[in-house]
PDB file of N, CA and C in Angstrom:
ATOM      1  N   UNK A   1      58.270 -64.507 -18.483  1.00  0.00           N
ATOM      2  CA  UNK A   1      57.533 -64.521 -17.232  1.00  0.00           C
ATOM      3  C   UNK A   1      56.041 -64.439 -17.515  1.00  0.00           C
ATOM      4  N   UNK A   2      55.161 -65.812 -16.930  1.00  0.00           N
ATOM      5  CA  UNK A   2      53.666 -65.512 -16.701  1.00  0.00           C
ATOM      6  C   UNK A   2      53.519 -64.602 -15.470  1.00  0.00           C
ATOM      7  N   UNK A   3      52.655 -63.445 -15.961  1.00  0.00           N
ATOM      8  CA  UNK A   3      51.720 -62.661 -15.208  1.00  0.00           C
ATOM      9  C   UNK A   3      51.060 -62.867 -14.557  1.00  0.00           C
ATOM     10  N   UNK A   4      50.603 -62.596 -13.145  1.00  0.00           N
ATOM     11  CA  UNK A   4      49.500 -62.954 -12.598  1.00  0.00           C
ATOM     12  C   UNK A   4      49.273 -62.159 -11.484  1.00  0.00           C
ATOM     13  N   UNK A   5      47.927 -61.899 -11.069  1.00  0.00           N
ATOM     14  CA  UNK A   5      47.288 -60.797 -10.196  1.00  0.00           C
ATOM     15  C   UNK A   5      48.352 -60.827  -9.181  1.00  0.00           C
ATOM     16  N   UNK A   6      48.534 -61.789  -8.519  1.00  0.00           N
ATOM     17  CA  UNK A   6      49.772 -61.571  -7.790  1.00  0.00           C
ATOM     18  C   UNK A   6      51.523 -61.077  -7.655  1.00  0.00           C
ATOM     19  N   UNK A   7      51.922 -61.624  -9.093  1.00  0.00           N
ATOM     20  CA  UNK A   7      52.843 -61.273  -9.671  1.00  0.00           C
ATOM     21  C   UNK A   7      53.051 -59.889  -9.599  1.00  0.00           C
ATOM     22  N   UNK A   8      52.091 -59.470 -10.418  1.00  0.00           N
ATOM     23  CA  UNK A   8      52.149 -58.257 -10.576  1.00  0.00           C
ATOM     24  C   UNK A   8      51.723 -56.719  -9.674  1.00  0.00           C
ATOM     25  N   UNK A   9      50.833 -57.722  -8.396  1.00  0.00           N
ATOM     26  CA  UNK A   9      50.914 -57.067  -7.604  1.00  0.00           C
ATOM     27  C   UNK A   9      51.742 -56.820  -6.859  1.00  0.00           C
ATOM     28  N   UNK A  10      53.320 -57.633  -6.866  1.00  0.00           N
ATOM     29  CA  UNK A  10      54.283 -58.065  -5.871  1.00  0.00           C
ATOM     30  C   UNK A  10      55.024 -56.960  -6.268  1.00  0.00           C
ATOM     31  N   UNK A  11      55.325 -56.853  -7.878  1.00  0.00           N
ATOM     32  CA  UNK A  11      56.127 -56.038  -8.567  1.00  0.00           C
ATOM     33  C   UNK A  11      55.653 -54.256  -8.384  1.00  0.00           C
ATOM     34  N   UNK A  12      54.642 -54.463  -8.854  1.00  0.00           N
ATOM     35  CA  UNK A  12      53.318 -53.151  -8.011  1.00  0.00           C
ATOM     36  C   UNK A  12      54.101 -52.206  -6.639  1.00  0.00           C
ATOM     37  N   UNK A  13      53.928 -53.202  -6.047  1.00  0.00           N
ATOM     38  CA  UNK A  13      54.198 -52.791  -4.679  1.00  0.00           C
ATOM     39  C   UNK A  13      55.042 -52.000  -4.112  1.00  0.00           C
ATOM     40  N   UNK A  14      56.348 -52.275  -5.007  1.00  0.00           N
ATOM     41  CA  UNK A  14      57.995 -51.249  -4.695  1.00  0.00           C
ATOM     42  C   UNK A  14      57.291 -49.719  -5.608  1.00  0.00           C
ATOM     43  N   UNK A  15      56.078 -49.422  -6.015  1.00  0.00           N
ATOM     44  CA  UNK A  15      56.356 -47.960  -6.580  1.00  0.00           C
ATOM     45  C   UNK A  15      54.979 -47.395  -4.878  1.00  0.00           C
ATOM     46  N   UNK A  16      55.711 -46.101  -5.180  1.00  0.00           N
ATOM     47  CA  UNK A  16      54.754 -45.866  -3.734  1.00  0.00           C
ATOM     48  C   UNK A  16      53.622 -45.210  -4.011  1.00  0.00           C
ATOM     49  N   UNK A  17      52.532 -44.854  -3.749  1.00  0.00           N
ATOM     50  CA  UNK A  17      51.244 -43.934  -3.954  1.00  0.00           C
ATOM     51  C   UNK A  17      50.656 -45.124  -5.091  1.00  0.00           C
ATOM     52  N   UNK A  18      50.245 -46.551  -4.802  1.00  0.00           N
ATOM     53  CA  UNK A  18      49.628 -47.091  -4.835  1.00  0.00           C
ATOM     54  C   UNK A  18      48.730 -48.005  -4.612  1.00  0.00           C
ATOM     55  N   UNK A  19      47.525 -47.804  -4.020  1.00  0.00           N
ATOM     56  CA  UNK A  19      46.683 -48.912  -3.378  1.00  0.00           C
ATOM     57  C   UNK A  19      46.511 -50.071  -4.173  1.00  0.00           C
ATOM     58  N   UNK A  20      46.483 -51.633  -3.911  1.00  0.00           N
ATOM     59  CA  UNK A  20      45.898 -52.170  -4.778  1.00  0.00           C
ATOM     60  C   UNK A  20      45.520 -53.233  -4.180  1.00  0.00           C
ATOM     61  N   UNK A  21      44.497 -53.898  -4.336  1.00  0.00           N
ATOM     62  CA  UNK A  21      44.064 -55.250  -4.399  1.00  0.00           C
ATOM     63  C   UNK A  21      43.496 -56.027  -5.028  1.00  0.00           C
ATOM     64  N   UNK A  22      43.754 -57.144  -4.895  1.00  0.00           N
ATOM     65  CA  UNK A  22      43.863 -58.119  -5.693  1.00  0.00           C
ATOM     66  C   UNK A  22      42.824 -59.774  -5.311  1.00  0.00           C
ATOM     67  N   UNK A  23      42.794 -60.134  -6.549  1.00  0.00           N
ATOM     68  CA  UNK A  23      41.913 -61.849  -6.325  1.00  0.00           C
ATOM     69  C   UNK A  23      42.636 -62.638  -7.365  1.00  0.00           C
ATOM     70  N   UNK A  24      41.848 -63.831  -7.747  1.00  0.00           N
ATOM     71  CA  UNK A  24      42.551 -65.002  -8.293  1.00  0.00           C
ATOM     72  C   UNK A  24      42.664 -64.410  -9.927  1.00  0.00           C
ATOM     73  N   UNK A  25      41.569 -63.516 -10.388  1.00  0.00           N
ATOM     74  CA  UNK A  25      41.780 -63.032 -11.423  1.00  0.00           C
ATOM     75  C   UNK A  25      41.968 -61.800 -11.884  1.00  0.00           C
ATOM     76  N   UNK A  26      42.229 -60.545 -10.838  1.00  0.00           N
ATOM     77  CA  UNK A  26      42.126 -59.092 -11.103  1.00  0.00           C
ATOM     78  C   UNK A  26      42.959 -58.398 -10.281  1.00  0.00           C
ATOM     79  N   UNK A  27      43.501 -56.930 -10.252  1.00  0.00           N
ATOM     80  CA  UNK A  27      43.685 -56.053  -9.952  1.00  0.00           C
ATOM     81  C   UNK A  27      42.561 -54.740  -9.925  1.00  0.00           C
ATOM     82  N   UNK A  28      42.668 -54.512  -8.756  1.00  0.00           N
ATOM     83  CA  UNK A  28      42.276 -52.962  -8.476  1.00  0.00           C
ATOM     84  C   UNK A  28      43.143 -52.144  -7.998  1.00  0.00           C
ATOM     85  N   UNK A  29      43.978 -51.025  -8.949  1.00  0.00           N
ATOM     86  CA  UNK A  29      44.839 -50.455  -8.776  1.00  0.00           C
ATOM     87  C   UNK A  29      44.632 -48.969  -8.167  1.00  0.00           C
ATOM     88  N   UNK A  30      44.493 -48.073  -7.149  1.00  0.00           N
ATOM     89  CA  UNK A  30      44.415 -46.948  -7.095  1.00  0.00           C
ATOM     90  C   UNK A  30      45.520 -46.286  -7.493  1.00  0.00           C
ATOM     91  N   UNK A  31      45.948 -44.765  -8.410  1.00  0.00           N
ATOM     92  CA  UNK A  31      46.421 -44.061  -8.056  1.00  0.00           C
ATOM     93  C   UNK A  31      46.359 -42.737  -7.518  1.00  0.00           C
ATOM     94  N   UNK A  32      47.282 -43.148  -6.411  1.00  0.00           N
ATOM     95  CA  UNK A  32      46.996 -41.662  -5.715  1.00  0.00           C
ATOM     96  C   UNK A  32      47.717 -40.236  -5.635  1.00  0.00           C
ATOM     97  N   UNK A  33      48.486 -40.589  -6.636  1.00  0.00           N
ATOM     98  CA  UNK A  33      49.062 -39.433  -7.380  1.00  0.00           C
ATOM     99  C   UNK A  33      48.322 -39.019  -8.211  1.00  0.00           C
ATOM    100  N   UNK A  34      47.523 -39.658  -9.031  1.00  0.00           N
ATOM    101  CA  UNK A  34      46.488 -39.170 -10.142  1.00  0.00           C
ATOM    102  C   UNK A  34      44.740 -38.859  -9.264  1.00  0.00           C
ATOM    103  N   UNK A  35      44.878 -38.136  -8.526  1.00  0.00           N
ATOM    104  CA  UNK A  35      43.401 -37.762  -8.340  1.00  0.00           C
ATOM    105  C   UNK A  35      42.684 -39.341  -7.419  1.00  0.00           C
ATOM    106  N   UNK A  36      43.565 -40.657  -6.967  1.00  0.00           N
ATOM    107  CA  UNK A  36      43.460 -41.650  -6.670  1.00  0.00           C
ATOM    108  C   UNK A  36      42.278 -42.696  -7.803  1.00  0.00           C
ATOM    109  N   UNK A  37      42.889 -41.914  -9.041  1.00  0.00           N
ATOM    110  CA  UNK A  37      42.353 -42.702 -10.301  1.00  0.00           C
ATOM    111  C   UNK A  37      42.571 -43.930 -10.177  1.00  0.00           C
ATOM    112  N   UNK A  38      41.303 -45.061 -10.653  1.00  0.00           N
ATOM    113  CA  UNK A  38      41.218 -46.068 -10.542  1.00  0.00           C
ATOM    114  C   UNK A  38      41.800 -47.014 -11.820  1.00  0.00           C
ATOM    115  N   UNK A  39      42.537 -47.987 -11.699  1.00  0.00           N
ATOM    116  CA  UNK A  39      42.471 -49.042 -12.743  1.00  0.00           C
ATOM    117  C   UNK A  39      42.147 -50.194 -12.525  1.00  0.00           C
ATOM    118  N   UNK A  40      41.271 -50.943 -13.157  1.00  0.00           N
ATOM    119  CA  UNK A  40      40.888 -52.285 -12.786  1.00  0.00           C
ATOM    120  C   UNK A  40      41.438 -53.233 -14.056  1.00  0.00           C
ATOM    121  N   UNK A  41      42.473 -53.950 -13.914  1.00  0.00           N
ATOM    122  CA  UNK A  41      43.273 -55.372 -14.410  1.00  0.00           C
ATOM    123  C   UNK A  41      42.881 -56.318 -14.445  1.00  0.00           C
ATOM    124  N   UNK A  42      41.978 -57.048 -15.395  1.00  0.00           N
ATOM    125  CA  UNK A  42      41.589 -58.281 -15.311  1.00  0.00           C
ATOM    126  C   UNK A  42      42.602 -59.241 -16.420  1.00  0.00           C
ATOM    127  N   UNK A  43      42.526 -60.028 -16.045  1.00  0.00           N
ATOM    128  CA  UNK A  43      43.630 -61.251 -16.583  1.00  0.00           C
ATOM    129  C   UNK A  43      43.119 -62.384 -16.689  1.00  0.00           C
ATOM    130  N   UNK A  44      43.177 -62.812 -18.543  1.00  0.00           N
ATOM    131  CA  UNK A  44      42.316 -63.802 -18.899  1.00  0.00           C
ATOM    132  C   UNK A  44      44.305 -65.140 -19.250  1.00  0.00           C
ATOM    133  N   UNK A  45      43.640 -66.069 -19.642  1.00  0.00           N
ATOM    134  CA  UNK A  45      44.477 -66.867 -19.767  1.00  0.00           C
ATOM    135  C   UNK A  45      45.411 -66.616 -21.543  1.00  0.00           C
ATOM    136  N   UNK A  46      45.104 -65.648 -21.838  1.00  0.00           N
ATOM    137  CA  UNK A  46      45.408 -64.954 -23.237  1.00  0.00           C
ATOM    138  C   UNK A  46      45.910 -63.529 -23.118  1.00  0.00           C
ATOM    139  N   UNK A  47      45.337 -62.944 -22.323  1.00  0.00           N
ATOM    140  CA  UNK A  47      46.029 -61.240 -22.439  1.00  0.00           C
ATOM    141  C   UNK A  47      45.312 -61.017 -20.511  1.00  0.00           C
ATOM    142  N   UNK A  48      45.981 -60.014 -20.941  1.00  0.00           N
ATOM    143  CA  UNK A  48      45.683 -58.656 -19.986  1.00  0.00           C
ATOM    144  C   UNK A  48      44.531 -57.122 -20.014  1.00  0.00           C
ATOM    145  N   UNK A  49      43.680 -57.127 -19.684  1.00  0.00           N
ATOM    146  CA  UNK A  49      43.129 -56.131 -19.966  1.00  0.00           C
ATOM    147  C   UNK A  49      42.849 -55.091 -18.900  1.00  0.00           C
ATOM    148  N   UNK A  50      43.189 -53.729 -19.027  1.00  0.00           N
ATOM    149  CA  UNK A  50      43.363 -52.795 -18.007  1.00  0.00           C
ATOM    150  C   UNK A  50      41.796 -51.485 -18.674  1.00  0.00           C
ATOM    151  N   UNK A  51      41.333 -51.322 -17.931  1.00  0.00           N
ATOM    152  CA  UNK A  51      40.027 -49.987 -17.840  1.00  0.00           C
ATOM    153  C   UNK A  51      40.691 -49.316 -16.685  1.00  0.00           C
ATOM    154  N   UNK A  52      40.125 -48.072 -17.542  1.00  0.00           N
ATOM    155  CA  UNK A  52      40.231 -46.809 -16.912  1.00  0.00           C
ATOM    156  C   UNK A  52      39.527 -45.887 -17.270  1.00  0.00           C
ATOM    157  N   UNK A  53      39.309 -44.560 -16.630  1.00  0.00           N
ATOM    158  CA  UNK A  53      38.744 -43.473 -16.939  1.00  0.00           C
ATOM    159  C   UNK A  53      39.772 -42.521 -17.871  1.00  0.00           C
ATOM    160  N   UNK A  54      39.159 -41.968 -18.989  1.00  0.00           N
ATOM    161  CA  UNK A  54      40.125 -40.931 -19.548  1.00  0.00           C
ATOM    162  C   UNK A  54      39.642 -39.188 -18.785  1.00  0.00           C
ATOM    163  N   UNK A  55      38.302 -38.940 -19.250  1.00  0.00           N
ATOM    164  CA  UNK A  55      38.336 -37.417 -18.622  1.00  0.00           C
ATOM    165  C   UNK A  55      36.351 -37.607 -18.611  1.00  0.00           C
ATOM    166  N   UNK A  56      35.893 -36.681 -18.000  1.00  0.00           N
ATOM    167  CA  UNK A  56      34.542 -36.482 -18.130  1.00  0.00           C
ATOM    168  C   UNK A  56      34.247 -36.236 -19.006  1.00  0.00           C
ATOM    169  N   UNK A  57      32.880 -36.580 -19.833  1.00  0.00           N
ATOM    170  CA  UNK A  57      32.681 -36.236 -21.024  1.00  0.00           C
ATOM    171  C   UNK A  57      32.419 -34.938 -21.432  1.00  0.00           C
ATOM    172  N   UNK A  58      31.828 -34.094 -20.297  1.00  0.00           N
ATOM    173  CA  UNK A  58      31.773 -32.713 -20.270  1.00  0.00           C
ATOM    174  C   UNK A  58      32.607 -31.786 -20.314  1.00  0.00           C
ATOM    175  N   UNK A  59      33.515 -32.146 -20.222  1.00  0.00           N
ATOM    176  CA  UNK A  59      35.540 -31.493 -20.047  1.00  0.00           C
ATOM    177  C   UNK A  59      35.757 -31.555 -21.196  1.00  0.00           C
ATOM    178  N   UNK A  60      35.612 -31.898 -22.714  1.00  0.00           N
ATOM    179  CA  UNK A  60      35.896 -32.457 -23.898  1.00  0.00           C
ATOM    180  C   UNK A  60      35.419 -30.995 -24.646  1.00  0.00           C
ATOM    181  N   UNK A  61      35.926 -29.750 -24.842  1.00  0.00           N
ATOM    182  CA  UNK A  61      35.502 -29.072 -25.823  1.00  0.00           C
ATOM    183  C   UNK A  61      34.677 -29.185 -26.924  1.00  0.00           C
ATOM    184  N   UNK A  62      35.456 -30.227 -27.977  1.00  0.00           N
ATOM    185  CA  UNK A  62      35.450 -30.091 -29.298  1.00  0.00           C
ATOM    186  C   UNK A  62      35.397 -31.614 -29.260  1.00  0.00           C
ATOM    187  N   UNK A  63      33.801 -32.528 -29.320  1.00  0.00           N
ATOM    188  CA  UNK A  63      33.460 -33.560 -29.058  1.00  0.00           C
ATOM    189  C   UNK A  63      33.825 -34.131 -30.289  1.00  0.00           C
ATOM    190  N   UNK A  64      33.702 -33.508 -31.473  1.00  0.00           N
ATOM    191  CA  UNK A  64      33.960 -34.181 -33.330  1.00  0.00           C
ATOM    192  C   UNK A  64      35.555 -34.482 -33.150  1.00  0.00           C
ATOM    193  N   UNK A  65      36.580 -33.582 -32.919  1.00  0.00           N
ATOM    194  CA  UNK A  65      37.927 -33.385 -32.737  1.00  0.00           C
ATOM    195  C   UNK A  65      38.454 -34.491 -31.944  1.00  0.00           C
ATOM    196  N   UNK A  66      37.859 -34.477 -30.629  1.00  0.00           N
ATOM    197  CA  UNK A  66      38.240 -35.647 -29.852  1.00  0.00           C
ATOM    198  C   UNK A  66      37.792 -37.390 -30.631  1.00  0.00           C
ATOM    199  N   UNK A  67      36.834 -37.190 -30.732  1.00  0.00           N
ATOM    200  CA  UNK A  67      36.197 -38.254 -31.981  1.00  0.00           C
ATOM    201  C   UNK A  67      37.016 -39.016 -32.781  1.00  0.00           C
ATOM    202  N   UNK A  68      37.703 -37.633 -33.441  1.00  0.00           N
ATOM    203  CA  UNK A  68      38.877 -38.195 -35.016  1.00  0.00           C
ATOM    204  C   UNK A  68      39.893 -38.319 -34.261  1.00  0.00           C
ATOM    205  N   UNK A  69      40.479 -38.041 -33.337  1.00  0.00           N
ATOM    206  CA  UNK A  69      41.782 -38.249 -33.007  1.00  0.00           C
ATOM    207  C   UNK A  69      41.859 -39.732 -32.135  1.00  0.00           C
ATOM    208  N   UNK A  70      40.445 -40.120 -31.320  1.00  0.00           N
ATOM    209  CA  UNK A  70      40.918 -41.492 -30.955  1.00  0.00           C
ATOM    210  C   UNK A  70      40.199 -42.530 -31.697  1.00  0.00           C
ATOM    211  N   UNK A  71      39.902 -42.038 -33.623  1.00  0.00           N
ATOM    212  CA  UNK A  71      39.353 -43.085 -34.007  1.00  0.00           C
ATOM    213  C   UNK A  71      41.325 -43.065 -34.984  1.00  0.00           C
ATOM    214  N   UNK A  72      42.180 -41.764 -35.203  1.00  0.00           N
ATOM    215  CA  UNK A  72      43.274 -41.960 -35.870  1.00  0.00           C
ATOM    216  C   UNK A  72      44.277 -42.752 -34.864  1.00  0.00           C
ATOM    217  N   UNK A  73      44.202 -42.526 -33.179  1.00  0.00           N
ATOM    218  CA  UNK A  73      44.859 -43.253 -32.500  1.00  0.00           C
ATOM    219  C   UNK A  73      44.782 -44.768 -32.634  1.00  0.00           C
ATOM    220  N   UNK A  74      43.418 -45.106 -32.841  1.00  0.00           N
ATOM    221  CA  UNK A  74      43.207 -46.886 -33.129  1.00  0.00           C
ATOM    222  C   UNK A  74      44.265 -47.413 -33.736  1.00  0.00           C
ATOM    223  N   UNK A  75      44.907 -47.299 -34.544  1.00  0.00           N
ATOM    224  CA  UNK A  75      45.929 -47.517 -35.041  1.00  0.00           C
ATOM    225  C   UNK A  75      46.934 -48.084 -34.622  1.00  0.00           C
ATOM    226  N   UNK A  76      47.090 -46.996 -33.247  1.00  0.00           N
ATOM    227  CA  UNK A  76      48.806 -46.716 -32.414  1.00  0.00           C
ATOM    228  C   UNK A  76      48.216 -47.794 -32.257  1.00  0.00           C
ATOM    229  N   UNK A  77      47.294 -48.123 -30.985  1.00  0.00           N
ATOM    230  CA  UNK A  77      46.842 -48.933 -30.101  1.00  0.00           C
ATOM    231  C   UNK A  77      45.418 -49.839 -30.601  1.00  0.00           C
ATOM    232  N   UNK A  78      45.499 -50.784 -31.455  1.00  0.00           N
ATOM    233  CA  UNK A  78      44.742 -51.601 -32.145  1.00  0.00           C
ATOM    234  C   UNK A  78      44.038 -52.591 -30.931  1.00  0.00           C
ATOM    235  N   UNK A  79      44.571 -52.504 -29.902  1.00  0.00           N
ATOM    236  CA  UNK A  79      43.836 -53.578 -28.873  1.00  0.00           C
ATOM    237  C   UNK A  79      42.498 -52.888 -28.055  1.00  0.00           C
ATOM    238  N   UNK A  80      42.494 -50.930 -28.187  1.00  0.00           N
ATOM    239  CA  UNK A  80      42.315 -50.324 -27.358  1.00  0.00           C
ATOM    240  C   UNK A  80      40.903 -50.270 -27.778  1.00  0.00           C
ATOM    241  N   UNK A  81      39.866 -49.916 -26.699  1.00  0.00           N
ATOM    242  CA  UNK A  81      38.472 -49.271 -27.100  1.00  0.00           C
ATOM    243  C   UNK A  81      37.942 -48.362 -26.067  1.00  0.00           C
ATOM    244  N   UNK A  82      37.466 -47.091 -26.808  1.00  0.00           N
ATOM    245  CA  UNK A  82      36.850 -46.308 -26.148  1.00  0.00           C
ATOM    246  C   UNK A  82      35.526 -45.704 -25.738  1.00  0.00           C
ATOM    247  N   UNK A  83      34.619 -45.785 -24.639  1.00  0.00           N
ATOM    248  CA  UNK A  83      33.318 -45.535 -24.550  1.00  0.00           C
ATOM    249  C   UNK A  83      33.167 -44.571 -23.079  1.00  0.00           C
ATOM    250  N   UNK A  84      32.074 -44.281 -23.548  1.00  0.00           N
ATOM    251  CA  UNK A  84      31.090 -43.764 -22.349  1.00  0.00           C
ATOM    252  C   UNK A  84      30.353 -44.093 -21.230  1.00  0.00           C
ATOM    253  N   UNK A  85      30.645 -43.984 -20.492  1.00  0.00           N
ATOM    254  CA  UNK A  85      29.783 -44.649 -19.329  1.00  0.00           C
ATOM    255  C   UNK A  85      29.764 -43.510 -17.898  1.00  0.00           C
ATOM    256  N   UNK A  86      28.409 -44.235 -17.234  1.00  0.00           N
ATOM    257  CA  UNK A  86      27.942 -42.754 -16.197  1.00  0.00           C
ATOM    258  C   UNK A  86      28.531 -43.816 -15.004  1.00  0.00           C
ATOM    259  N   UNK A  87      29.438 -42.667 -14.607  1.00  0.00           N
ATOM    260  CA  UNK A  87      29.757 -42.687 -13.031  1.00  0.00           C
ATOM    261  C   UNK A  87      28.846 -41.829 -11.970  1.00  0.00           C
ATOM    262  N   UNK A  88      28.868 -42.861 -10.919  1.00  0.00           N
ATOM    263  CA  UNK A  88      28.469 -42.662  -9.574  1.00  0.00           C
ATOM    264  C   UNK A  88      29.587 -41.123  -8.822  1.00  0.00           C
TER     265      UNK A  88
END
């Protein structure tokens, strides 16, 4: 099965506590079980790519610790990348 913003919004749809909408190339997924955490799905003609928020950067104790563990996670998840950015 090809994927597509629609597709997958169709499939989306049967789980409940989720907002989403959609265009010819993306998803905007709310969940509203999670704090109504956002995911945004964009869909190229090759993959899928999903962003999200992990935690505030200020919530992070032990900034070196967190560091090594999602540069040893790269691994699990070789497609994945992680950064910083200021929310509104």
């Amino acid at each position: 099965m090809v994927w597509t913003p629609r597709t997958l919004a169709d499939a989306l749809n049967n789980i409940a506590d989720l907002d989403i909408e959609y265009n010819k190339s993306s998803l905007i997924i709310k969940m509203n079980d999670y704090g109504d955490l956002p995911l945004t799905v964009l869909f190229t003609s090759q993959q899928i790519i999903i962003e999200t928020y992990i935690c505030p950067a200020n919530t992070i104790r032990d900034t070196a610790e967190f560091n090594v563990f999602l540069l040893r996670n790269q691994k699990v998840l070789p497609l994945s990348s992680v950064g910083i950015t200021r929310v509104k």
